[in-house]
C-alpha atoms as a PDB file:
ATOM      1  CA  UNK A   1     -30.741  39.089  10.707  1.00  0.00           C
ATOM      2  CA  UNK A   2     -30.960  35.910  12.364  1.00  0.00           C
ATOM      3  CA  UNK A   3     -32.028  34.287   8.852  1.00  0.00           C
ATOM      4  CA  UNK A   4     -28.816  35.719   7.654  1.00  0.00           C
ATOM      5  CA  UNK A   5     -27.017  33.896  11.133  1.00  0.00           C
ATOM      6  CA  UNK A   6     -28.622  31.055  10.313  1.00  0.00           C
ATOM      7  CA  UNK A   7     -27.178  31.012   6.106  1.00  0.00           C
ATOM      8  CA  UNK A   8     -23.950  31.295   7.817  1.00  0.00           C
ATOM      9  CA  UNK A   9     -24.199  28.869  10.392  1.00  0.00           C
ATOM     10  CA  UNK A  10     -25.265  26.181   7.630  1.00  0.00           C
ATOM     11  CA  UNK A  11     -22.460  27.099   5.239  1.00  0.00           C
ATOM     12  CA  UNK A  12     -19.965  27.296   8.110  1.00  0.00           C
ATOM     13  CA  UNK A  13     -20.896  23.382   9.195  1.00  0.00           C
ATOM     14  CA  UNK A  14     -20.891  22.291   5.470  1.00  0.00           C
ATOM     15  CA  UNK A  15     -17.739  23.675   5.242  1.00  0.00           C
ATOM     16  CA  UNK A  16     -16.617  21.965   8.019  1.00  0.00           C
ATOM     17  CA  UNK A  17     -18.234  18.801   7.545  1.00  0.00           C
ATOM     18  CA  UNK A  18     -16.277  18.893   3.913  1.00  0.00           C
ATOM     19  CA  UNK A  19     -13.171  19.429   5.479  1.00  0.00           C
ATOM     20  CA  UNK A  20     -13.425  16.689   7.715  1.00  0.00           C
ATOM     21  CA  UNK A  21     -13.971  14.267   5.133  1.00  0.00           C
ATOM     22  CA  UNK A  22     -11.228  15.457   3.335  1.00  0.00           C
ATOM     23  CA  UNK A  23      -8.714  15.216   5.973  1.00  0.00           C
ATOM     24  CA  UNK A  24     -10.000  11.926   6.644  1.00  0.00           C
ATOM     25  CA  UNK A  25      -9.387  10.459   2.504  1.00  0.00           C
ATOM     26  CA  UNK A  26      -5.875  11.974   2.652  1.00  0.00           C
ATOM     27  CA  UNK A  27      -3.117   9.342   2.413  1.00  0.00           C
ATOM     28  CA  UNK A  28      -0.203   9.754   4.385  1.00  0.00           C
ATOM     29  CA  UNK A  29       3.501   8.852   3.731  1.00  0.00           C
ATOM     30  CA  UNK A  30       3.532   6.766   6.235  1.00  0.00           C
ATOM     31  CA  UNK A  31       0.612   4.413   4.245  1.00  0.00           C
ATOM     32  CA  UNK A  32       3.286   4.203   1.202  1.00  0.00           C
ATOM     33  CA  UNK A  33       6.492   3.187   2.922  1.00  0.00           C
ATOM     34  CA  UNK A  34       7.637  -0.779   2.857  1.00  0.00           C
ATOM     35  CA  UNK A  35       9.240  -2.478   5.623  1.00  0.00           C
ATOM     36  CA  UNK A  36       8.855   0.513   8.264  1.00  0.00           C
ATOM     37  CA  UNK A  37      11.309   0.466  10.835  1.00  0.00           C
ATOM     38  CA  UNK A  38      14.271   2.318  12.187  1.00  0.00           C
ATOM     39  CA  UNK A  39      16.456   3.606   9.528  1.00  0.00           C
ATOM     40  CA  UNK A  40      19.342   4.933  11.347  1.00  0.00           C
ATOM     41  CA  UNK A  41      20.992   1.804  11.459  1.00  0.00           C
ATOM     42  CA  UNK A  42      21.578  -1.155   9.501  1.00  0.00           C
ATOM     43  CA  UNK A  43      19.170  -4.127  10.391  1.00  0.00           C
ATOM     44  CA  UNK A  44      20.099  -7.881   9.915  1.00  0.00           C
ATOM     45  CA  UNK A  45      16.954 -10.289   9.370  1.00  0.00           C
ATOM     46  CA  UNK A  46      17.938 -14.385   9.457  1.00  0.00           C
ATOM     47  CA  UNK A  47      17.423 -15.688   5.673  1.00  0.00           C
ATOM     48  CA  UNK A  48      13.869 -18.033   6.200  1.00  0.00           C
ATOM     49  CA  UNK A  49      14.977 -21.657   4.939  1.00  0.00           C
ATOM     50  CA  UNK A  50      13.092 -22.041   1.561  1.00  0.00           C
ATOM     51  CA  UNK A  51      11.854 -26.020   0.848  1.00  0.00           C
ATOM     52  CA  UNK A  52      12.582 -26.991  -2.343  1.00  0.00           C
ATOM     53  CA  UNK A  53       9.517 -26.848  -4.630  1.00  0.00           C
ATOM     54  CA  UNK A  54       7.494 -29.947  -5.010  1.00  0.00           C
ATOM     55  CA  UNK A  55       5.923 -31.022  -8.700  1.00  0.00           C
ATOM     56  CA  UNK A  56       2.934 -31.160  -9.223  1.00  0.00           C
ATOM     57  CA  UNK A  57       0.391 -32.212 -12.233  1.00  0.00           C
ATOM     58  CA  UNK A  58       0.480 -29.706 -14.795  1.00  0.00           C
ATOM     59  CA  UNK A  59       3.927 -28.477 -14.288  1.00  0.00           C
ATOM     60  CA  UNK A  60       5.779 -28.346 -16.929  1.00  0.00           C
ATOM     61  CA  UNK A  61       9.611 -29.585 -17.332  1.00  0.00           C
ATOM     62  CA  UNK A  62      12.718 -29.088 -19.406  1.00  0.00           C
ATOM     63  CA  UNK A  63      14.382 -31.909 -19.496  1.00  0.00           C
ATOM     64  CA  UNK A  64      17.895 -32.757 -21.196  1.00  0.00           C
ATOM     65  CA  UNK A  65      20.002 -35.678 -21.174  1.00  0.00           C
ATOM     66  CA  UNK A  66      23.436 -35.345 -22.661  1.00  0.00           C
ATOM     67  CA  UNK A  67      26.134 -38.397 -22.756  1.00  0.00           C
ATOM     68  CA  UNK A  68      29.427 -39.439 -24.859  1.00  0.00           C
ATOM     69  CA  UNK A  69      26.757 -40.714 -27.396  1.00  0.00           C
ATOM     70  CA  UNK A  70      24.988 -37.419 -28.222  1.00  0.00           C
ATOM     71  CA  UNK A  71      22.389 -39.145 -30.929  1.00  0.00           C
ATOM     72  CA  UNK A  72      21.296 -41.532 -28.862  1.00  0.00           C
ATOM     73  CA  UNK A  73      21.374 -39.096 -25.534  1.00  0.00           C
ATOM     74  CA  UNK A  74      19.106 -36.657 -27.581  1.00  0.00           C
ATOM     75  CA  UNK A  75      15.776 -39.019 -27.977  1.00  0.00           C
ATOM     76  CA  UNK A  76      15.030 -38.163 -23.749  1.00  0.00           C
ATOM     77  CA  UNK A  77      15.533 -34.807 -24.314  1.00  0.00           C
ATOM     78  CA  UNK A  78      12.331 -31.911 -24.223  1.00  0.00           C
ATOM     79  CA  UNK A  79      11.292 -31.888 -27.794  1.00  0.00           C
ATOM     80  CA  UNK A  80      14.851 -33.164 -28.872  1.00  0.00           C
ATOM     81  CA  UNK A  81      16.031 -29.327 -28.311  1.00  0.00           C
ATOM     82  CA  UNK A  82      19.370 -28.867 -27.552  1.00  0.00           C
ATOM     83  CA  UNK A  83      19.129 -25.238 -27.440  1.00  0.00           C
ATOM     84  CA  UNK A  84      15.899 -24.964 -25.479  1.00  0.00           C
ATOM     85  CA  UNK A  85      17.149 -22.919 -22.670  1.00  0.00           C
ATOM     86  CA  UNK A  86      18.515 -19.932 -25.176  1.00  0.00           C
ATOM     87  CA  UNK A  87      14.416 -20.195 -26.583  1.00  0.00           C
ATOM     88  CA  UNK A  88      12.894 -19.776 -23.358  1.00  0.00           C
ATOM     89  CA  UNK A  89      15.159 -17.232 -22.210  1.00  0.00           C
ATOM     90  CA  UNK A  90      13.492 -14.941 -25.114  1.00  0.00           C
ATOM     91  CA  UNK A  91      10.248 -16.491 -25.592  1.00  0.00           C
ATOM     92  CA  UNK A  92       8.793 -17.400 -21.946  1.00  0.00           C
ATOM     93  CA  UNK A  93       5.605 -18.073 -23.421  1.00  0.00           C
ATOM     94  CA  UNK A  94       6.564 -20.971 -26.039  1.00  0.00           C
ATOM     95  CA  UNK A  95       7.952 -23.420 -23.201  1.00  0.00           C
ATOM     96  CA  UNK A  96       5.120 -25.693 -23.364  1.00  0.00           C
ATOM     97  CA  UNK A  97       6.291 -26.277 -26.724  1.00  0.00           C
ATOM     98  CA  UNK A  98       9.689 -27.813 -25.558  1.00  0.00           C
ATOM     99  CA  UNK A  99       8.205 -29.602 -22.311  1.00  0.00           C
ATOM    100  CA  UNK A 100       6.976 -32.340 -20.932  1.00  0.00           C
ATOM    101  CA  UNK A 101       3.703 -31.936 -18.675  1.00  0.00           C
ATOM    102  CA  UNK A 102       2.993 -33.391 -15.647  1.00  0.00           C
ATOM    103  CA  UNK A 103      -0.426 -35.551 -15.857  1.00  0.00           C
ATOM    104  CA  UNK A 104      -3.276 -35.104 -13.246  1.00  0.00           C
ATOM    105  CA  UNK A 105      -1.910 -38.374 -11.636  1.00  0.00           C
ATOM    106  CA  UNK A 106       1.676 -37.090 -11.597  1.00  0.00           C
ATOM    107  CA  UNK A 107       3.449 -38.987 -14.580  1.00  0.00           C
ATOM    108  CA  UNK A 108       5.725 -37.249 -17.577  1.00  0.00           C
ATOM    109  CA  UNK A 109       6.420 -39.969 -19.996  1.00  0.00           C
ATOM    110  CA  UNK A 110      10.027 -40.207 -21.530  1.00  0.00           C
ATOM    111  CA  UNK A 111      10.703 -42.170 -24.387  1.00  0.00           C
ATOM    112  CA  UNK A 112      12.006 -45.741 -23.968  1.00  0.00           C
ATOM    113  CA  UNK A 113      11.697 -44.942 -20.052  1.00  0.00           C
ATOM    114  CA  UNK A 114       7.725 -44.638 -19.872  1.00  0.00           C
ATOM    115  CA  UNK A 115       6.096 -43.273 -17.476  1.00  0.00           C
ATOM    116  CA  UNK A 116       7.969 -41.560 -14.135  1.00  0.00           C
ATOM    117  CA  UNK A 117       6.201 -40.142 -10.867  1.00  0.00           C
ATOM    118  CA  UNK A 118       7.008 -36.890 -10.148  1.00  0.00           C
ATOM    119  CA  UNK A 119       4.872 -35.601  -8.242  1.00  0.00           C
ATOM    120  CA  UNK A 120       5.448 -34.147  -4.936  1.00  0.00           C
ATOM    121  CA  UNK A 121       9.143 -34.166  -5.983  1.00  0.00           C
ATOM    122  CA  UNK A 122      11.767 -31.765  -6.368  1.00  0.00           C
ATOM    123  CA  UNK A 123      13.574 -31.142  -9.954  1.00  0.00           C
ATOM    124  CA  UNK A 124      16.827 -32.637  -8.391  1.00  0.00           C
ATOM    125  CA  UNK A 125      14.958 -36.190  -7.146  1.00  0.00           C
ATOM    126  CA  UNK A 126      13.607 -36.177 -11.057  1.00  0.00           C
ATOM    127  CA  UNK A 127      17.119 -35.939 -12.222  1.00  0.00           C
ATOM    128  CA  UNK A 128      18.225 -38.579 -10.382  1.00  0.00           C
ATOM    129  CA  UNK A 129      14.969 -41.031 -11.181  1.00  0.00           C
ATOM    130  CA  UNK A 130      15.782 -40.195 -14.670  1.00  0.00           C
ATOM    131  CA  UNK A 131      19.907 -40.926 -14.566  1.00  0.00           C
ATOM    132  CA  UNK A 132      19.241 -44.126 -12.856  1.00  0.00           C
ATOM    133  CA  UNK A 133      17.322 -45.158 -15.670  1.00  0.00           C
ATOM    134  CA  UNK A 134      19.477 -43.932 -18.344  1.00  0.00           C
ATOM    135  CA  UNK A 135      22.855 -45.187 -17.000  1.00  0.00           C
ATOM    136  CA  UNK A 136      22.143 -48.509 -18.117  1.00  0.00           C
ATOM    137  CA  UNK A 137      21.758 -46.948 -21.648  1.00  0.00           C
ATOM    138  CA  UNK A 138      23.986 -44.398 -22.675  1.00  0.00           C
ATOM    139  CA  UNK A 139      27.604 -44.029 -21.733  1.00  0.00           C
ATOM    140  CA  UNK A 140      28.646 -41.397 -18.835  1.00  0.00           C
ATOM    141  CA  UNK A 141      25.148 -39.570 -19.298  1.00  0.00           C
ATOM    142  CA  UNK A 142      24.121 -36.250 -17.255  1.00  0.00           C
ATOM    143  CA  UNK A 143      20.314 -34.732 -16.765  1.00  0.00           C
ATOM    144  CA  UNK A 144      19.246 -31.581 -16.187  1.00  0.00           C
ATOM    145  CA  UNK A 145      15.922 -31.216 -14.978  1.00  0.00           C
ATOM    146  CA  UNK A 146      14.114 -27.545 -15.154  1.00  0.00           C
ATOM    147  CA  UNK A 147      10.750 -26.099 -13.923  1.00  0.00           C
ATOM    148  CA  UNK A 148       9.598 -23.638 -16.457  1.00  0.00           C
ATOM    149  CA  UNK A 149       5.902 -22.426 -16.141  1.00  0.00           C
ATOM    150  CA  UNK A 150       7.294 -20.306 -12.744  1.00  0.00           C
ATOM    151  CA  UNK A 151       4.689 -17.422 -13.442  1.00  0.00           C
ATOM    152  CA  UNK A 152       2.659 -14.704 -10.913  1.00  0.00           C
ATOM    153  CA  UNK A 153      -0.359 -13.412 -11.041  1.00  0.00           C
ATOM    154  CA  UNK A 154      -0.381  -9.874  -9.319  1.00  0.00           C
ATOM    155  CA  UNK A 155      -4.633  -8.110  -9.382  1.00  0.00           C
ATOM    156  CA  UNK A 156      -5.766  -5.799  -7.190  1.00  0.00           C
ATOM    157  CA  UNK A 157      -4.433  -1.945  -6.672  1.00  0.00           C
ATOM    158  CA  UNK A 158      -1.080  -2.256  -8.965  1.00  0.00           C
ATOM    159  CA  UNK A 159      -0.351  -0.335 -11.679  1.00  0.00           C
ATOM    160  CA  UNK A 160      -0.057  -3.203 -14.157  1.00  0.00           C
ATOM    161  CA  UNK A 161      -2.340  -6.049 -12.948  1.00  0.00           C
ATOM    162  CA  UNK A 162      -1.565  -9.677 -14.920  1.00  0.00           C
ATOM    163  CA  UNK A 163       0.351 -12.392 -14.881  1.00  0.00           C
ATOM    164  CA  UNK A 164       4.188 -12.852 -14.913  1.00  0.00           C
ATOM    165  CA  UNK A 165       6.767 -15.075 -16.195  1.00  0.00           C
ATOM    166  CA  UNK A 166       9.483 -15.502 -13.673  1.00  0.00           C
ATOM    167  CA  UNK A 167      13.504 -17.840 -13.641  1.00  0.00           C
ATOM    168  CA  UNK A 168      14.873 -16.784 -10.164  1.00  0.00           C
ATOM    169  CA  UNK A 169      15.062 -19.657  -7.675  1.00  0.00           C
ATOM    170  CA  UNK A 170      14.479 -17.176  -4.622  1.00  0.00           C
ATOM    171  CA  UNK A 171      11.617 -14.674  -6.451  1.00  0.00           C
ATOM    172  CA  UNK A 172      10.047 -12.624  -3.683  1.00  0.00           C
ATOM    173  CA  UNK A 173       6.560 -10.893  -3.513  1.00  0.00           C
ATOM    174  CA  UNK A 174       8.693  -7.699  -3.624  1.00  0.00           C
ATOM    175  CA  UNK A 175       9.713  -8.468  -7.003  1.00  0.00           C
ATOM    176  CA  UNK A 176       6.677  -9.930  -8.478  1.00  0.00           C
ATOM    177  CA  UNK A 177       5.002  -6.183  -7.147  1.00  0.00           C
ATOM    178  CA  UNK A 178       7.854  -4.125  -9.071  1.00  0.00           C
ATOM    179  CA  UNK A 179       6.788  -6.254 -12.068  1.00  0.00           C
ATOM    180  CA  UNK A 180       3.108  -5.229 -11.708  1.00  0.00           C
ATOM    181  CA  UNK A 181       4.519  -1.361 -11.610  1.00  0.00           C
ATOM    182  CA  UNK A 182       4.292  -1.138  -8.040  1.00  0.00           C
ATOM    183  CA  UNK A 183       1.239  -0.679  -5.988  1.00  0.00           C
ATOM    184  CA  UNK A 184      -0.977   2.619  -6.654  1.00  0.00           C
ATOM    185  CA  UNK A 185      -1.612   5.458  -3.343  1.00  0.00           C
ATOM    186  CA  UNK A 186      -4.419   3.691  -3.046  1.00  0.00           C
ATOM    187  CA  UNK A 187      -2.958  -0.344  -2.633  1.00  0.00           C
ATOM    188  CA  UNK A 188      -3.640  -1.353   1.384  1.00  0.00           C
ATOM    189  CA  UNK A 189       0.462  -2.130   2.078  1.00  0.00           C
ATOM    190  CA  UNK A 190      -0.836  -3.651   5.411  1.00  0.00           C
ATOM    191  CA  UNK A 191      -3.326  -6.260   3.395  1.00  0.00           C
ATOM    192  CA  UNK A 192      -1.787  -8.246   0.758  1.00  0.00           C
ATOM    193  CA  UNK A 193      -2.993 -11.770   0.584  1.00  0.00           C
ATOM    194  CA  UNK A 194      -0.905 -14.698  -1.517  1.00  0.00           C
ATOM    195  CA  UNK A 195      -3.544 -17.335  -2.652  1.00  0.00           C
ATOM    196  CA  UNK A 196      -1.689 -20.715  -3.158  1.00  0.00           C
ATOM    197  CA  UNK A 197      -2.713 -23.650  -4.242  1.00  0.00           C
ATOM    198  CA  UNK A 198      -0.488 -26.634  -1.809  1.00  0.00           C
ATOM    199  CA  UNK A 199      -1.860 -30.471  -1.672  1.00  0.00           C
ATOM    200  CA  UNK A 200      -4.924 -29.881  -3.230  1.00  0.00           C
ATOM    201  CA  UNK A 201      -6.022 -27.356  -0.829  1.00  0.00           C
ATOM    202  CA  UNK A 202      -6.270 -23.480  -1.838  1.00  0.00           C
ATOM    203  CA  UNK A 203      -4.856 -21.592   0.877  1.00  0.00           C
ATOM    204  CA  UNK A 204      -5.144 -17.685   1.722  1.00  0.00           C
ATOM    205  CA  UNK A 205      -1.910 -16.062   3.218  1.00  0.00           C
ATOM    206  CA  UNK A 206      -2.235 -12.935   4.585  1.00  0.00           C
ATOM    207  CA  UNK A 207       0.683 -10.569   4.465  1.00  0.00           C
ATOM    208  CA  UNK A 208       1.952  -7.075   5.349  1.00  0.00           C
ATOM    209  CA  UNK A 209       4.614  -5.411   3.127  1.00  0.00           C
ATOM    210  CA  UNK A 210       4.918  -2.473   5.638  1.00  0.00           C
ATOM    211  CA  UNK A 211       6.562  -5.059   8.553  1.00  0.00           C
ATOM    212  CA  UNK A 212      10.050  -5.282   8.077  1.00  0.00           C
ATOM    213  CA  UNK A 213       9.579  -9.075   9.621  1.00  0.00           C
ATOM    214  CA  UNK A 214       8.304 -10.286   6.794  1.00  0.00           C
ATOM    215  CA  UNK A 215      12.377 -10.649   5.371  1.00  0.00           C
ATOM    216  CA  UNK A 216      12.809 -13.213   7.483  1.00  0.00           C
ATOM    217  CA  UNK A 217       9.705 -14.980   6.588  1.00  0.00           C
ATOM    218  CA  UNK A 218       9.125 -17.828   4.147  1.00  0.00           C
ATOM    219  CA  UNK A 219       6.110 -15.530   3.053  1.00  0.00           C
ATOM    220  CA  UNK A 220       8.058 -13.499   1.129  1.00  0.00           C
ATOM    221  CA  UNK A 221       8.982 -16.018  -1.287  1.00  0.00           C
ATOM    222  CA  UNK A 222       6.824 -16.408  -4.210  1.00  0.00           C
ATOM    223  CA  UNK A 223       6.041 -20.273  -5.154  1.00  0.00           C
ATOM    224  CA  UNK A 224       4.838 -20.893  -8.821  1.00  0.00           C
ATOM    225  CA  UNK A 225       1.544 -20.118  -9.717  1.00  0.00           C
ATOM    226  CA  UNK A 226       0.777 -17.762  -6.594  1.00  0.00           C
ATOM    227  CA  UNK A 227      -1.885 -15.344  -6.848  1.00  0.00           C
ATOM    228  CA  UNK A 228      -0.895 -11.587  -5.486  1.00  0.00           C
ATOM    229  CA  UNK A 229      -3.859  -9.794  -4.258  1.00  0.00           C
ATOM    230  CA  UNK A 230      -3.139  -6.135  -3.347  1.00  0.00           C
ATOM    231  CA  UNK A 231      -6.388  -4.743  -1.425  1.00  0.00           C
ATOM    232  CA  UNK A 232      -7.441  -1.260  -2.019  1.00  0.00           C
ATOM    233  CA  UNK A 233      -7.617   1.054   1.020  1.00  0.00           C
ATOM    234  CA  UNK A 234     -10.832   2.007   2.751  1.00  0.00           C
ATOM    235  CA  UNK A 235      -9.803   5.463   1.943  1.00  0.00           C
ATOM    236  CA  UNK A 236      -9.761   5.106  -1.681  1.00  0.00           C
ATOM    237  CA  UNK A 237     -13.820   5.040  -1.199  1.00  0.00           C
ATOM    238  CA  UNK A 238     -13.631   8.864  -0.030  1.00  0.00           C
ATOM    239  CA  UNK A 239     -10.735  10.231  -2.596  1.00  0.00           C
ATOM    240  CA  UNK A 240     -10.160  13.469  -3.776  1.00  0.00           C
ATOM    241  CA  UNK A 241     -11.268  12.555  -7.183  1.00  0.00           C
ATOM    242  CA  UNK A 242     -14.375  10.439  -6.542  1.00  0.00           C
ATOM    243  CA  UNK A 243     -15.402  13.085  -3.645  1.00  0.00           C
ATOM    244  CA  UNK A 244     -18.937  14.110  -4.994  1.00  0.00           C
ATOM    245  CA  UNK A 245     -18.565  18.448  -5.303  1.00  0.00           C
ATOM    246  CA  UNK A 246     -21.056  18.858  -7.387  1.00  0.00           C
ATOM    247  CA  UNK A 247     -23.570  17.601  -4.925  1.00  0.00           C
ATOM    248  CA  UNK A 248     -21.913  19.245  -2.092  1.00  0.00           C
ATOM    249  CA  UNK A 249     -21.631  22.690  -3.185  1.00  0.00           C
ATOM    250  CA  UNK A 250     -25.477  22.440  -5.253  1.00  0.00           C
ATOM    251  CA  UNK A 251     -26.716  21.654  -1.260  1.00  0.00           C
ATOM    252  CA  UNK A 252     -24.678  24.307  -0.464  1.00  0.00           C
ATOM    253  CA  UNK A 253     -26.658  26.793  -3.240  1.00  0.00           C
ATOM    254  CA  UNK A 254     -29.867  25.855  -2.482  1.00  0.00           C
ATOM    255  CA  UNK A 255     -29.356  26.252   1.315  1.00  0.00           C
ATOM    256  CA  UNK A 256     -28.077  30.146   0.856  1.00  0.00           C
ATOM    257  CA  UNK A 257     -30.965  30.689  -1.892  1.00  0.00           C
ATOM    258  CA  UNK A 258     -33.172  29.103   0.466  1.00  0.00           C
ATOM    259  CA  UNK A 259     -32.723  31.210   3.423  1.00  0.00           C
ATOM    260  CA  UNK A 260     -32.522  34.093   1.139  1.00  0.00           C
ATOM    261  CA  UNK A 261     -35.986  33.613   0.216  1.00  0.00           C
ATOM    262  CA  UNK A 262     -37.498  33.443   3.744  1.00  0.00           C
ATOM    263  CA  UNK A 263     -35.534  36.435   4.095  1.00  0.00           C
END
């Protein structure tokens, strides 16, 4: 009899023991939900001011230069394209074909012009270098000046980890995440980190996509070339489908054949 106690004892604590770790690899709704806060009411969060990108060596740029003399206009242009920006519009991947790239000491050369600095400047001081120069050359000229490698790399627990071609201006780590097919049950919400490269220095950003501050933070902003690491949650490492069964109820077996045999 007590053998028998004792059989039920061990299955009742297994059991137990299995439901506790269970309960503990469950993830709630509350682990899924983005920018948590009160949604009764409607929340206003101060736009963060976003700094105009600075160049730097291997960017690439779309340049164009367009004046009352269109032949002679057309010789500054990226790859002499007039219709560049309807090209990369459908083929992303082909604008290294059309642009000029920055060198590691921060030079594009234009023809006739040479060699510019750009680094460390925005696409609006480039313009202007560039129509200073060209004024004394063509008649009434106008430059446009375009960053076009903006691309994302999203890894970790997403759906669709790689890298991404991006054209908005103001392209936020919410976006770049609903390009990557949104982070799996398993993605840590609270532990995203943005790696960015910035003056030669590699920095690691830690964010949370569950604080609803984070909309009025310049960390939401995606700058070109970012890395997006989503980190998986400790949970994931006691899921549902990983949880080892087959061991569980074998010990489970053996301990009620066991005690069956003493008995």
């Amino acid at each position: 009899m007590n053998s028998l106690q004792n059989c039920l004892n061990y299955i009742k604590w297994s059991l137990a023991l299995f439901l506790v770790i269970i309960s503990c690899s469950c993830v709630t709704q509350k682990n899924l939900e983005y920018v948590q806060g009160d949604d009764s009411d409607i929340q206003s969060f101060e736009e963060a001011l976003i700094e105009d990108y600075r160049l730097q060596p291997k960017d690439e740029l779309y340049i164009k230069v367009t004046s009352l003399d269109d032949p002679s206009a057309q010789i500054f242009s990226s790859n002499n394209s007039s219709g560049y920006l309807e090209n990369v519009s459908i083929q992303p991947y082909g604008a290294s074909l059309f642009s000029y790239v920055i060198d590691k000491e921060g030079n594009i050369t234009l023809p006739v012009l040479g060699d510019i600095n750009v680094k460390d400047k925005t696409t609006k001081e480039v313009s202007d270098i560039i129509l200073s120069s060209v004024v004394k050359i063509l008649n009434q000229p106008a430059v446009s000046v375009k960053l076009v490698n903006r691309n994302v790399t999203v890894i970790g627990e997403v759906q669709r980890p790689g890298q991404y071609n991006y054209t908005l201006d103001k392209f936020t780590v919410y976006d770049a995440i609903g390009l990557a097919g949104d982070i799996t049950i398993w993605g840590d919400r609270n532990k995203v980190v943005i790696i960015r490269n910035q003056n030669g220095k590699n920095l690691r950003i830690p964010i949370s996509l569950t604080d609803q501050n984070i909309l009025a933070s310049n960390d939401l902003y995606v700058h070109p070339n970012d890395i997006i690491y989503v980190k998986p949650m400790r949970k994931r490492f006691w899921a549902i489908n990983e949880f080892p069964y087959a061991i569980l109820i074998s010990t489970i077996t053996a301990g009620i054949l066991f005690y069956s045999v003493i008995e």
